[in-house]
PDB file of N, CA and C in Angstrom:
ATOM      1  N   UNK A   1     282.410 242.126 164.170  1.00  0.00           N
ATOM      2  CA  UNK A   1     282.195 240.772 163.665  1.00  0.00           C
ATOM      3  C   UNK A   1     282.437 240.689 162.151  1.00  0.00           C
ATOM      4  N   UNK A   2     282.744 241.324 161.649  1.00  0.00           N
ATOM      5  CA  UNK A   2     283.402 241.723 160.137  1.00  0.00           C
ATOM      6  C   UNK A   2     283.730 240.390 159.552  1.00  0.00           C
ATOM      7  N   UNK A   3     284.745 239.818 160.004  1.00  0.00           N
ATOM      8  CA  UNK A   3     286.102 239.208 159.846  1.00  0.00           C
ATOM      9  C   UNK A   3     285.782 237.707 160.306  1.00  0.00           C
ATOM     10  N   UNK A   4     284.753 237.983 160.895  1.00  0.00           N
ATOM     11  CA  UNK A   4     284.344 236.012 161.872  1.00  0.00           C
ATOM     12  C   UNK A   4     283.310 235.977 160.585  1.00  0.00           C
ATOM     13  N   UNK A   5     283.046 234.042 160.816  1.00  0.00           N
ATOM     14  CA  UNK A   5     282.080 233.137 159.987  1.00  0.00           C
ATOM     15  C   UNK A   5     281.133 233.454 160.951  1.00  0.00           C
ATOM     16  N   UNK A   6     279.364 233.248 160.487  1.00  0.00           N
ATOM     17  CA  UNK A   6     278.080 233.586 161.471  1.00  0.00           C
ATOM     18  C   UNK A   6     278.190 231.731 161.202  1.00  0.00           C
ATOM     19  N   UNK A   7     277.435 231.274 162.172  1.00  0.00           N
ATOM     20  CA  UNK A   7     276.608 230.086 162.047  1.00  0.00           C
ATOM     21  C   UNK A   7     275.270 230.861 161.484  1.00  0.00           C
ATOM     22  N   UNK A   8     274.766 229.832 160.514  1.00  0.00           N
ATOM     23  CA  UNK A   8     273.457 230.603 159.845  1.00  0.00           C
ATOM     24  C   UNK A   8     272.209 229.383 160.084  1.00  0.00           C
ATOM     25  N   UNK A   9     270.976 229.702 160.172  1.00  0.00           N
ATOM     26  CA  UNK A   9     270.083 229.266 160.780  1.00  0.00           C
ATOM     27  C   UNK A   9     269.028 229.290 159.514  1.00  0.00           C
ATOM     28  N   UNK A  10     268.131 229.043 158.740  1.00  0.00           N
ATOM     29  CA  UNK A  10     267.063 228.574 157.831  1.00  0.00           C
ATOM     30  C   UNK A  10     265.846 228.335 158.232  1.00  0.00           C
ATOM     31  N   UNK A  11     264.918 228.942 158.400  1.00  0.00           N
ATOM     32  CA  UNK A  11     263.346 228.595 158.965  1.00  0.00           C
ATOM     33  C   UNK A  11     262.431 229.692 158.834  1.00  0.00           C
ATOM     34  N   UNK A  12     261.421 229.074 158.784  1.00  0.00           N
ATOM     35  CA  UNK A  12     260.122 229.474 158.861  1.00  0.00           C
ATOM     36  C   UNK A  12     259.834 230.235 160.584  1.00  0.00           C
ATOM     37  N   UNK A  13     260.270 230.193 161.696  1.00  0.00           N
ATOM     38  CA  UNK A  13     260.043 229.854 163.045  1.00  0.00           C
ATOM     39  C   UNK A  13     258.510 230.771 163.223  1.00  0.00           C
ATOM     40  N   UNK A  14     257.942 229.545 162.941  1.00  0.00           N
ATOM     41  CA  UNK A  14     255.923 229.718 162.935  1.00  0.00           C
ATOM     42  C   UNK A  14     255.737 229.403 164.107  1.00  0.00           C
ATOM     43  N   UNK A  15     255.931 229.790 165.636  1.00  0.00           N
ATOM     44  CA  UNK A  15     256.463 230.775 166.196  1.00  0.00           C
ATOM     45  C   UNK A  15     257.724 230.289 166.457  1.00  0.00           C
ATOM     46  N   UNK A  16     259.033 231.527 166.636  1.00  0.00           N
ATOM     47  CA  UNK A  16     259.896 230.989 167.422  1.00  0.00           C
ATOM     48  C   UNK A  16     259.806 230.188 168.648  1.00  0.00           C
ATOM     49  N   UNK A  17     260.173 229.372 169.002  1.00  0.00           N
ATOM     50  CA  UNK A  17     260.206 228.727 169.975  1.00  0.00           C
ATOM     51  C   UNK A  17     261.894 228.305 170.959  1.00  0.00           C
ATOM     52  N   UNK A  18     261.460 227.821 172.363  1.00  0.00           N
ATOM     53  CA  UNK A  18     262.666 227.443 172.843  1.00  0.00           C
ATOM     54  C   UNK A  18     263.401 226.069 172.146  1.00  0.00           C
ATOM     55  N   UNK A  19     263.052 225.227 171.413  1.00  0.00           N
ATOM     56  CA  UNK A  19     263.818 224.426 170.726  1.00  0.00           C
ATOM     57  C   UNK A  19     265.137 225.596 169.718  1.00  0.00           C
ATOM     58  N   UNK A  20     264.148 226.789 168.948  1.00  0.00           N
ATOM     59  CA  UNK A  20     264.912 227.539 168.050  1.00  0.00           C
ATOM     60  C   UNK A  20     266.188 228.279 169.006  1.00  0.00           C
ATOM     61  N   UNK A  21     265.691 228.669 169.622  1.00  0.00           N
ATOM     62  CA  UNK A  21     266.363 229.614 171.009  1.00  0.00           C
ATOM     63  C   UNK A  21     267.553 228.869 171.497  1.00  0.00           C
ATOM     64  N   UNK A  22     267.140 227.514 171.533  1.00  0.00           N
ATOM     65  CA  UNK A  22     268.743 226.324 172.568  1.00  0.00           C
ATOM     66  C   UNK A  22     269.353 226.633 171.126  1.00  0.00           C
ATOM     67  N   UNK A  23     269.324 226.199 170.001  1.00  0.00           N
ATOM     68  CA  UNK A  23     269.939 225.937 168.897  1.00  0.00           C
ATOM     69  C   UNK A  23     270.604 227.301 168.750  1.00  0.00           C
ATOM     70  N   UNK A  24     270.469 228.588 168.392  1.00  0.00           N
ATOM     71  CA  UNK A  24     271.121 229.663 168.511  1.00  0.00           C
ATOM     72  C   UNK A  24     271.913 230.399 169.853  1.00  0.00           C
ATOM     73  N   UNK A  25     271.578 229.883 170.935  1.00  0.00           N
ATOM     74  CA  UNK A  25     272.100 230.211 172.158  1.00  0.00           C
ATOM     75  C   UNK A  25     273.471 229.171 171.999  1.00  0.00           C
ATOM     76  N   UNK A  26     273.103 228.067 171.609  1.00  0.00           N
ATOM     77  CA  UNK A  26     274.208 226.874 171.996  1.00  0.00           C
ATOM     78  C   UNK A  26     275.328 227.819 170.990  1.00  0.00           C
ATOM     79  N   UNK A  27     275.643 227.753 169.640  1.00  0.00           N
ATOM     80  CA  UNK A  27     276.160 228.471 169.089  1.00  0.00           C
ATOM     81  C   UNK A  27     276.897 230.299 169.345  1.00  0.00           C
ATOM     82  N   UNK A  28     275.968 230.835 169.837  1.00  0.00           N
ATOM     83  CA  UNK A  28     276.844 232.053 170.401  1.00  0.00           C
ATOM     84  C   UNK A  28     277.312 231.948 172.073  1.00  0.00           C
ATOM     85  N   UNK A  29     277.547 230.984 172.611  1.00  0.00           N
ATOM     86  CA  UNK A  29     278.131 230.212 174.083  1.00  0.00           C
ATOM     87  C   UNK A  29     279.116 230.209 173.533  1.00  0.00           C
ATOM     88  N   UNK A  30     279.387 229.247 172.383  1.00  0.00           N
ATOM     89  CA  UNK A  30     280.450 228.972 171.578  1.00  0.00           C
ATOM     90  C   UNK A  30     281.488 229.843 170.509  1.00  0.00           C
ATOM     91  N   UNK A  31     280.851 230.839 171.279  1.00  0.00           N
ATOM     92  CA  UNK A  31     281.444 231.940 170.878  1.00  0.00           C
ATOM     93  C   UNK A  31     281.523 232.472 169.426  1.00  0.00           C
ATOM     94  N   UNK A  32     280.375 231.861 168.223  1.00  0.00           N
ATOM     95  CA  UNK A  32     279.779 231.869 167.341  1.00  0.00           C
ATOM     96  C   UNK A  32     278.626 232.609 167.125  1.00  0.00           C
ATOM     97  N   UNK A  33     279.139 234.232 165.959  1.00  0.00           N
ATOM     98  CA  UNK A  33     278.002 234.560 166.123  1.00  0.00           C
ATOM     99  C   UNK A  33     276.883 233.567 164.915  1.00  0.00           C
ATOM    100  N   UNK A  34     275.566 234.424 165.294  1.00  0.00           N
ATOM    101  CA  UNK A  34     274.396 233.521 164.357  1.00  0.00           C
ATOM    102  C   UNK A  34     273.841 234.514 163.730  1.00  0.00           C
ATOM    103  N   UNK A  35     273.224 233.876 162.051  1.00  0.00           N
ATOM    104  CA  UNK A  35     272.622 234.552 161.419  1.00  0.00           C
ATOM    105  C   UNK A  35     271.261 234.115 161.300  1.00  0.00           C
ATOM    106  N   UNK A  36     270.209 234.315 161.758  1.00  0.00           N
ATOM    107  CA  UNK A  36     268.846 233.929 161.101  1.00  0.00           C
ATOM    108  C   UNK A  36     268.472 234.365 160.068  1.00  0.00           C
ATOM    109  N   UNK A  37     268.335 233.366 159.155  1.00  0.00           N
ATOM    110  CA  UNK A  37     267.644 233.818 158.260  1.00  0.00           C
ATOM    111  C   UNK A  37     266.120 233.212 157.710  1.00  0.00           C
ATOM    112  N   UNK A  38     265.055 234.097 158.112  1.00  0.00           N
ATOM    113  CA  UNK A  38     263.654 233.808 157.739  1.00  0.00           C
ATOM    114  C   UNK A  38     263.345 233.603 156.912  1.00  0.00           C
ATOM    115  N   UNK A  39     262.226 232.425 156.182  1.00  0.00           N
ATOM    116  CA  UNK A  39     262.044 232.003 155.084  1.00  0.00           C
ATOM    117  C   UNK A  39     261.113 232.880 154.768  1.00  0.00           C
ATOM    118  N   UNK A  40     260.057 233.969 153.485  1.00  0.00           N
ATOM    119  CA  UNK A  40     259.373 234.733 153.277  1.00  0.00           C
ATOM    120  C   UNK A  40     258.525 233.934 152.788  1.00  0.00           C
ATOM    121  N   UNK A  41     257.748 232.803 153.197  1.00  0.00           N
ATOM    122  CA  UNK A  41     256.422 232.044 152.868  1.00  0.00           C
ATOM    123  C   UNK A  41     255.124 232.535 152.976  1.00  0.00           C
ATOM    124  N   UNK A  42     254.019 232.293 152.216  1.00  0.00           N
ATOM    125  CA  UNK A  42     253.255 232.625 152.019  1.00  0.00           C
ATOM    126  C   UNK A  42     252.224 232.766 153.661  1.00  0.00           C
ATOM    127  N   UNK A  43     251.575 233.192 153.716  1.00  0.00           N
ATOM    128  CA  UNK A  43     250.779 232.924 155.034  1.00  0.00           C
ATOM    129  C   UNK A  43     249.644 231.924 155.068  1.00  0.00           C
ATOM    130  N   UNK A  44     249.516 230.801 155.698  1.00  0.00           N
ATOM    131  CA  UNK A  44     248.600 229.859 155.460  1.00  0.00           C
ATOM    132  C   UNK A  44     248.197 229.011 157.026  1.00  0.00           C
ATOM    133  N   UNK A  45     247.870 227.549 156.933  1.00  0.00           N
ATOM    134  CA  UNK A  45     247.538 227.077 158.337  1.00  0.00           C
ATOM    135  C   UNK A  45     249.083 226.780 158.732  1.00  0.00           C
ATOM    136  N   UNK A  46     249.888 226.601 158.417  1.00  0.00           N
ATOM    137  CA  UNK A  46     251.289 226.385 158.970  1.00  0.00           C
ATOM    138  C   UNK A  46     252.682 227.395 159.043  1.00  0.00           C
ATOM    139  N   UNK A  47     251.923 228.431 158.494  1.00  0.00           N
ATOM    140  CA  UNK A  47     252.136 229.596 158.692  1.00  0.00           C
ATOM    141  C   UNK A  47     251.740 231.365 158.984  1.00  0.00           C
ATOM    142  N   UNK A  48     251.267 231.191 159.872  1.00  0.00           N
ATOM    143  CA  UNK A  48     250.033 232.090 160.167  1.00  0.00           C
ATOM    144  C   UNK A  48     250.626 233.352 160.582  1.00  0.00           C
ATOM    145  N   UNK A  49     252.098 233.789 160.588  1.00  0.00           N
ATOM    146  CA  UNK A  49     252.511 234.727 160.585  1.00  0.00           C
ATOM    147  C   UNK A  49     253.074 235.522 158.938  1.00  0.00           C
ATOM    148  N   UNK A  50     253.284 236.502 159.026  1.00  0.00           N
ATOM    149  CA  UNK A  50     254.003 237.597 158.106  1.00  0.00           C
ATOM    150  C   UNK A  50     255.608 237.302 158.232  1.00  0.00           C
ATOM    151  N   UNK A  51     256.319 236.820 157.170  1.00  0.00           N
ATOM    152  CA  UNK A  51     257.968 237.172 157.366  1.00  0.00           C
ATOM    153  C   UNK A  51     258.604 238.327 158.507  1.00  0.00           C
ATOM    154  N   UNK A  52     257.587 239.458 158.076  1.00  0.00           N
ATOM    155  CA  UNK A  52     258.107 240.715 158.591  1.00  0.00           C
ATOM    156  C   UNK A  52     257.485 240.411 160.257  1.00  0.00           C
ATOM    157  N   UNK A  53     256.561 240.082 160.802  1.00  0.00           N
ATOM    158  CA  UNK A  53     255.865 239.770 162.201  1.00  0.00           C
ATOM    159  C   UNK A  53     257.060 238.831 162.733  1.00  0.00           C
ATOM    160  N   UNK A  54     257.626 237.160 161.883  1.00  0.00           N
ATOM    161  CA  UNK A  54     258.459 236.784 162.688  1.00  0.00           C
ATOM    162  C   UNK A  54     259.753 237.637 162.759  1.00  0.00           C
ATOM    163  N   UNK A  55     260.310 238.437 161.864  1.00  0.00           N
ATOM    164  CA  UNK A  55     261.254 239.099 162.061  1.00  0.00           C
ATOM    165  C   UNK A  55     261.194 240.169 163.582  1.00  0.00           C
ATOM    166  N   UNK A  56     260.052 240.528 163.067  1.00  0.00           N
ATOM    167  CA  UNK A  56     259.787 241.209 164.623  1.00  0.00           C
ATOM    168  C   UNK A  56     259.128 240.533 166.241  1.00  0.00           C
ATOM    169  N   UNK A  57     258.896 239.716 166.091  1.00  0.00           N
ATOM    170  CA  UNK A  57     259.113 238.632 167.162  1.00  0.00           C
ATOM    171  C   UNK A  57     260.670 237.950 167.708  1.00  0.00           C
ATOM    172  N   UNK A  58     261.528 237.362 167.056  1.00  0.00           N
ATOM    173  CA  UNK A  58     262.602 236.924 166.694  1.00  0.00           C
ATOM    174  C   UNK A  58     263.813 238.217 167.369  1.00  0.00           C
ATOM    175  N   UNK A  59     263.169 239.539 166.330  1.00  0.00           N
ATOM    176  CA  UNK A  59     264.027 240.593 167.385  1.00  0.00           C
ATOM    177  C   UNK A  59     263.923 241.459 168.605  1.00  0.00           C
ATOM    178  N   UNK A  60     262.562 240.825 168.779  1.00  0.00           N
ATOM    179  CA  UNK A  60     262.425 241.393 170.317  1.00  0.00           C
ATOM    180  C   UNK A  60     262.543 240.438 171.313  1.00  0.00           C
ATOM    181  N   UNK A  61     262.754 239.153 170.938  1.00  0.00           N
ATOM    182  CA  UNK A  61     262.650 238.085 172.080  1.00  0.00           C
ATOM    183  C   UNK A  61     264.476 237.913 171.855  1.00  0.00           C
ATOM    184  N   UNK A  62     265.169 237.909 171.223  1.00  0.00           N
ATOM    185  CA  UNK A  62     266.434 237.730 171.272  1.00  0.00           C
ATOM    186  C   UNK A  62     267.496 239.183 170.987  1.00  0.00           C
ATOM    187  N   UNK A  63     266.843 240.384 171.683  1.00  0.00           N
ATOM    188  CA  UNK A  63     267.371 242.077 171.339  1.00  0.00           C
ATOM    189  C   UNK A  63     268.876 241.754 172.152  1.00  0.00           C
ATOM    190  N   UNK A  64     268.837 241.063 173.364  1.00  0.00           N
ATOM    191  CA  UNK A  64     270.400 241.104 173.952  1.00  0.00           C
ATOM    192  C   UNK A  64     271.347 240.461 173.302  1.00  0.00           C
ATOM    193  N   UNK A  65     271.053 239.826 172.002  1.00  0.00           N
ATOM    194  CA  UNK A  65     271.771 238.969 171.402  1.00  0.00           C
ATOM    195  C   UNK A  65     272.457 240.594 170.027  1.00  0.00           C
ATOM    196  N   UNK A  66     271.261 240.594 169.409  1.00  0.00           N
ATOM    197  CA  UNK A  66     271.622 241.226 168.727  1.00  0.00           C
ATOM    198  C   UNK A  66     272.089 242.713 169.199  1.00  0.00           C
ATOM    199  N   UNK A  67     271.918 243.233 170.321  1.00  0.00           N
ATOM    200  CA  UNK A  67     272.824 244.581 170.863  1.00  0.00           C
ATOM    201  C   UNK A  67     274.133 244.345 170.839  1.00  0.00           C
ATOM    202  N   UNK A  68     274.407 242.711 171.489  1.00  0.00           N
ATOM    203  CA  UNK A  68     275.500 242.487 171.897  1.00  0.00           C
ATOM    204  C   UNK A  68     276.657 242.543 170.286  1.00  0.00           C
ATOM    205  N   UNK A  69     275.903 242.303 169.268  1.00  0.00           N
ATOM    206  CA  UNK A  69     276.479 242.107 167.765  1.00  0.00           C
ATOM    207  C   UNK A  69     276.697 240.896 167.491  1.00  0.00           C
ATOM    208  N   UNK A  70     276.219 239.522 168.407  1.00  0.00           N
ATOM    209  CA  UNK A  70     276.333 238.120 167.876  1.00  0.00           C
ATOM    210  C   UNK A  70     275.203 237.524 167.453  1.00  0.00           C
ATOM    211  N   UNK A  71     273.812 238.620 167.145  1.00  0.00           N
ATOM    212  CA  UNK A  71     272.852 237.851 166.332  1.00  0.00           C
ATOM    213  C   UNK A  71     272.685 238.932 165.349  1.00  0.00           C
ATOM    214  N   UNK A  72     272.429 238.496 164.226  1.00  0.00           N
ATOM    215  CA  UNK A  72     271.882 239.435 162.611  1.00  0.00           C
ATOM    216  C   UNK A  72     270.275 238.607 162.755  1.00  0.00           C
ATOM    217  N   UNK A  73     269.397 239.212 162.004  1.00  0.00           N
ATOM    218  CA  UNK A  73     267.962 238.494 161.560  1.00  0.00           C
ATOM    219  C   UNK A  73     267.923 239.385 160.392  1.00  0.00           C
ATOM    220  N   UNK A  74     267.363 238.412 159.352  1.00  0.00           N
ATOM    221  CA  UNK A  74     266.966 239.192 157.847  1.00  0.00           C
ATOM    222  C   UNK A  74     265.857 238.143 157.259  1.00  0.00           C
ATOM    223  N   UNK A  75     265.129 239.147 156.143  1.00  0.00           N
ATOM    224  CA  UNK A  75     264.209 238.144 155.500  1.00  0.00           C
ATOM    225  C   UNK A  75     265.030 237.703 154.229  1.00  0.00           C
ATOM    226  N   UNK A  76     264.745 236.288 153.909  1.00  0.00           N
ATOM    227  CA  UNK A  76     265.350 236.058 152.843  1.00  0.00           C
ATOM    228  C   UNK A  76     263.789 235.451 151.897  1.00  0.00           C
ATOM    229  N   UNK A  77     264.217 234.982 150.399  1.00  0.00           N
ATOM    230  CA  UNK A  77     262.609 234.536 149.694  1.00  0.00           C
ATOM    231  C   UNK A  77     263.015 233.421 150.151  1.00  0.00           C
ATOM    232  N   UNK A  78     261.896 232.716 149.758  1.00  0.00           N
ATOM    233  CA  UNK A  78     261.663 231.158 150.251  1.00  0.00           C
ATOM    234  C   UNK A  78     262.514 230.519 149.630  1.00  0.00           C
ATOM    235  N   UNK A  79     263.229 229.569 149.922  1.00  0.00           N
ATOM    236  CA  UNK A  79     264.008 228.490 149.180  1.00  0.00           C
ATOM    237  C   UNK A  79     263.496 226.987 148.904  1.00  0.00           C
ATOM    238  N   UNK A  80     264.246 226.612 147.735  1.00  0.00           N
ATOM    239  CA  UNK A  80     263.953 225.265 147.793  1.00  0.00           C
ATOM    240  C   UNK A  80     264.622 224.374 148.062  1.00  0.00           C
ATOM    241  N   UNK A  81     265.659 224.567 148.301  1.00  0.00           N
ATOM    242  CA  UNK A  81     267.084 223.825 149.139  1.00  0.00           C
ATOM    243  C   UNK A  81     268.038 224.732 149.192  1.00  0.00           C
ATOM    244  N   UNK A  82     269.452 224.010 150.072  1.00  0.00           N
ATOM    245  CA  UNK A  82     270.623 224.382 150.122  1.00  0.00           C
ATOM    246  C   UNK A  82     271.402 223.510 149.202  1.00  0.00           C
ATOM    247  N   UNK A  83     272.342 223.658 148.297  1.00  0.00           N
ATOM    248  CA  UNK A  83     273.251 223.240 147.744  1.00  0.00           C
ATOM    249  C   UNK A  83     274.610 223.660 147.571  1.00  0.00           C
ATOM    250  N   UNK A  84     275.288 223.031 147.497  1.00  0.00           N
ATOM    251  CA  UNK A  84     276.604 223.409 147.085  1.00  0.00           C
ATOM    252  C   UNK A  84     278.016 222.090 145.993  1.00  0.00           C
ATOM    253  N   UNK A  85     278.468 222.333 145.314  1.00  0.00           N
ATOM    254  CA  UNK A  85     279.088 222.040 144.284  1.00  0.00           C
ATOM    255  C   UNK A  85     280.698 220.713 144.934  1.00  0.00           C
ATOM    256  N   UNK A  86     281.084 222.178 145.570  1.00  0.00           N
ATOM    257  CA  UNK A  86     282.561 221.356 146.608  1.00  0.00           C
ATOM    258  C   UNK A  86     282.996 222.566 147.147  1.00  0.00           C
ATOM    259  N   UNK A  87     283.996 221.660 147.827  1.00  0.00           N
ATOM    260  CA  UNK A  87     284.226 222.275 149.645  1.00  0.00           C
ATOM    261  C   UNK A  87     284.174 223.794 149.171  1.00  0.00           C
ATOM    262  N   UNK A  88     283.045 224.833 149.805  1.00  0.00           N
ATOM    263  CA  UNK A  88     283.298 226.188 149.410  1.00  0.00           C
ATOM    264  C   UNK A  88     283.560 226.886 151.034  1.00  0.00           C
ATOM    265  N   UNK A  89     284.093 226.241 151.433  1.00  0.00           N
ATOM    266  CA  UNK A  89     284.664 226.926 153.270  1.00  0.00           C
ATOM    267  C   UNK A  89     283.822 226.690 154.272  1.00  0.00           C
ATOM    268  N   UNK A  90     282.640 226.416 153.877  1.00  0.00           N
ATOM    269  CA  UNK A  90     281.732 226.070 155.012  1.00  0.00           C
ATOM    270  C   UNK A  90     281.024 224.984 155.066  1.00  0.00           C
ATOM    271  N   UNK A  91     280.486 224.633 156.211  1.00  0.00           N
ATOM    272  CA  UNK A  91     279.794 222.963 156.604  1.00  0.00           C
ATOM    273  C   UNK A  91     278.407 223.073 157.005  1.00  0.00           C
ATOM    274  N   UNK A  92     277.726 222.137 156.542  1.00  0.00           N
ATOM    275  CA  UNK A  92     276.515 222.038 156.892  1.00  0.00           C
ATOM    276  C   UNK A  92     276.449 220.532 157.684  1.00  0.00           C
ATOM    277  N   UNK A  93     276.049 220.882 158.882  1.00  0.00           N
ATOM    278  CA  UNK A  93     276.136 220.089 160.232  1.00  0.00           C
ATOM    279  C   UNK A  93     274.754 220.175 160.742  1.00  0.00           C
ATOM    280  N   UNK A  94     274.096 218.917 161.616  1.00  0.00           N
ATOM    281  CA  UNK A  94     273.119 218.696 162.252  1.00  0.00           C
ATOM    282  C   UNK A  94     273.407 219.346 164.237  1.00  0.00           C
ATOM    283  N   UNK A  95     272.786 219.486 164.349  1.00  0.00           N
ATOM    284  CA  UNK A  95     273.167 219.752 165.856  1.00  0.00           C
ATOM    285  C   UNK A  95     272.704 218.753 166.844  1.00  0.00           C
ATOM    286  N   UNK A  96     272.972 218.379 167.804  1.00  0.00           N
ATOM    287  CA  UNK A  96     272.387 217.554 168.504  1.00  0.00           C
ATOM    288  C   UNK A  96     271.683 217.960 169.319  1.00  0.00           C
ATOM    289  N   UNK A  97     269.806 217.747 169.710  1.00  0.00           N
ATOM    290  CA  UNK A  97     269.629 218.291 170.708  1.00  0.00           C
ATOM    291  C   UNK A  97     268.993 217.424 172.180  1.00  0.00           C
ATOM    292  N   UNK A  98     269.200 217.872 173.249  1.00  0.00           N
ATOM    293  CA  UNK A  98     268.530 216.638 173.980  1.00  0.00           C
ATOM    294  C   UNK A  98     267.108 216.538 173.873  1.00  0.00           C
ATOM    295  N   UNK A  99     266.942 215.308 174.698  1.00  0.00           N
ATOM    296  CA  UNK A  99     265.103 214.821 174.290  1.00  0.00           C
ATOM    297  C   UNK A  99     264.210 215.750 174.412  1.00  0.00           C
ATOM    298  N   UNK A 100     264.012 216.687 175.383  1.00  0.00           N
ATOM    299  CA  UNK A 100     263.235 217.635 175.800  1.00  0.00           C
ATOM    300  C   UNK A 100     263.005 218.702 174.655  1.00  0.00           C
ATOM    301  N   UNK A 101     264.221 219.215 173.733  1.00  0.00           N
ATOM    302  CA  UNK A 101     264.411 220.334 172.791  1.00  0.00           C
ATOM    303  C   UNK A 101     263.297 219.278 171.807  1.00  0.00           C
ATOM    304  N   UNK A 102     263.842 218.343 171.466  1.00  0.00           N
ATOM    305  CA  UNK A 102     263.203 217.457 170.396  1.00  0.00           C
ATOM    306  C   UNK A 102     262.177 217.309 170.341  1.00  0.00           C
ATOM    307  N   UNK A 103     261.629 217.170 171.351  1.00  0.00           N
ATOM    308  CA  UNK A 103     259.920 217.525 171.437  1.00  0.00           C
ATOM    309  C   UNK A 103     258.909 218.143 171.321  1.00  0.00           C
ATOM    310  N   UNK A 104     259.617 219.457 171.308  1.00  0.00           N
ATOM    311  CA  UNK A 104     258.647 220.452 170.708  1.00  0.00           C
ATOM    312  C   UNK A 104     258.492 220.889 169.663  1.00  0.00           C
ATOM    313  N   UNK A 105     257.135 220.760 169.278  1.00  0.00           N
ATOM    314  CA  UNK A 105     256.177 221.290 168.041  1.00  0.00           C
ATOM    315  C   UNK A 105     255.558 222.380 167.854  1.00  0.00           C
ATOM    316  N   UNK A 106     256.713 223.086 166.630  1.00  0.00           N
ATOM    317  CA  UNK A 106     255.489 224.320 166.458  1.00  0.00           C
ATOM    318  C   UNK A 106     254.315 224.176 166.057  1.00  0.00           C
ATOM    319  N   UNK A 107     253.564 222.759 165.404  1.00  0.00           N
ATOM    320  CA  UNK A 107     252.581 222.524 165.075  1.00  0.00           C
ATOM    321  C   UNK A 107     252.108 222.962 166.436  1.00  0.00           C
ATOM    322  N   UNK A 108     252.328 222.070 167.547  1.00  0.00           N
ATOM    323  CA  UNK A 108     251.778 221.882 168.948  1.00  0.00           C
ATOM    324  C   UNK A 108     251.578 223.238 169.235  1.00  0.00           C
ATOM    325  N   UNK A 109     252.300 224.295 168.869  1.00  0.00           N
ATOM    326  CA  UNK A 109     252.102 225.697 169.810  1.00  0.00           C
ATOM    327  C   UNK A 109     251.025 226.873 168.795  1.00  0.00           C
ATOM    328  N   UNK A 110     251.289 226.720 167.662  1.00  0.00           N
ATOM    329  CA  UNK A 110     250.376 227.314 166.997  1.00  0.00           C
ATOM    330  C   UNK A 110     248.613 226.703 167.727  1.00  0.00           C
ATOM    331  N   UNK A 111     248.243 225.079 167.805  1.00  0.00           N
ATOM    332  CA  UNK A 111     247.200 224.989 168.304  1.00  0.00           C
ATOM    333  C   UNK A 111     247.246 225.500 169.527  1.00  0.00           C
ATOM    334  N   UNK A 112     247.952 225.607 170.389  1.00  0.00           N
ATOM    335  CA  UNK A 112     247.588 226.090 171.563  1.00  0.00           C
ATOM    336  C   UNK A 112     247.768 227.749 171.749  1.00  0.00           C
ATOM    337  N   UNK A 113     248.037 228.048 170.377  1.00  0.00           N
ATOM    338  CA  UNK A 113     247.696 229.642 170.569  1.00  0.00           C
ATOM    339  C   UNK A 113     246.788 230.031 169.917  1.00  0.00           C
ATOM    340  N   UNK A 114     245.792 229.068 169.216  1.00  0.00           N
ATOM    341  CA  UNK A 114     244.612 228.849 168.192  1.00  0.00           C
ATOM    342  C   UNK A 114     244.103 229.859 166.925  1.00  0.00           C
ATOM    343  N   UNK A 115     246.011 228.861 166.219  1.00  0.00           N
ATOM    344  CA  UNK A 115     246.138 229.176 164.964  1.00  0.00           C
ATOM    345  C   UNK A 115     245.324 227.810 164.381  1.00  0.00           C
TER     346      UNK A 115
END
């Protein structure tokens, strides 16, 4: 995968969830690999995991991705946006997801795992 563009991914995933999962699956279908990259936020009520815990969640729930060589996961520091100047080769695009993906809240799952 040297030589290919990753689709790259930005989050906190306080827990990963299947909304995160359609969004990176849809992308390597498409024969796109993906890069996650974890935000390194502090630990608090909306984040009740360790960078390094979701990294290791993230790579054990998606290991066939990354054996296969179409998923990377890394910690990156927290950001305060994405920017860019002009066209530097790549696009920043919304994805579409259906109603069902849209609905779920990691707020919602942290309470029901009673964070």
């Amino acid at each position: 995968m040297k030589n290919k563009k990753y689709a790259m991914f930005v989050g906190r995933y306080q827990p990963l969830h299947d909304g995160h999962k359609y969004l990176f699956i849809k992308k390597i279908e498409e024969g796109v690999p993906v890069l996650i990259a974890i935000r390194d936020v502090p630990t608090d009520e909306k984040n009740p995991f360790t960078a390094k815990e979701v990294l290791e969640n993230v790579s054990t729930q998606l290991i066939e991705h990354i054996k296969s060589g179409m998923l990377k996961v890394m910690i990156i520091p927290d950001i305060e946006g994405v920017y860019y100047g002009r066209d530097v080769g790549y696009k920043v695009e919304q994805i579409e997801v259906p109603d069902h993906i849209k609905e779920i809240s990691a707020t919602k799952i942290r309470k029901e795992m009673g964070l």
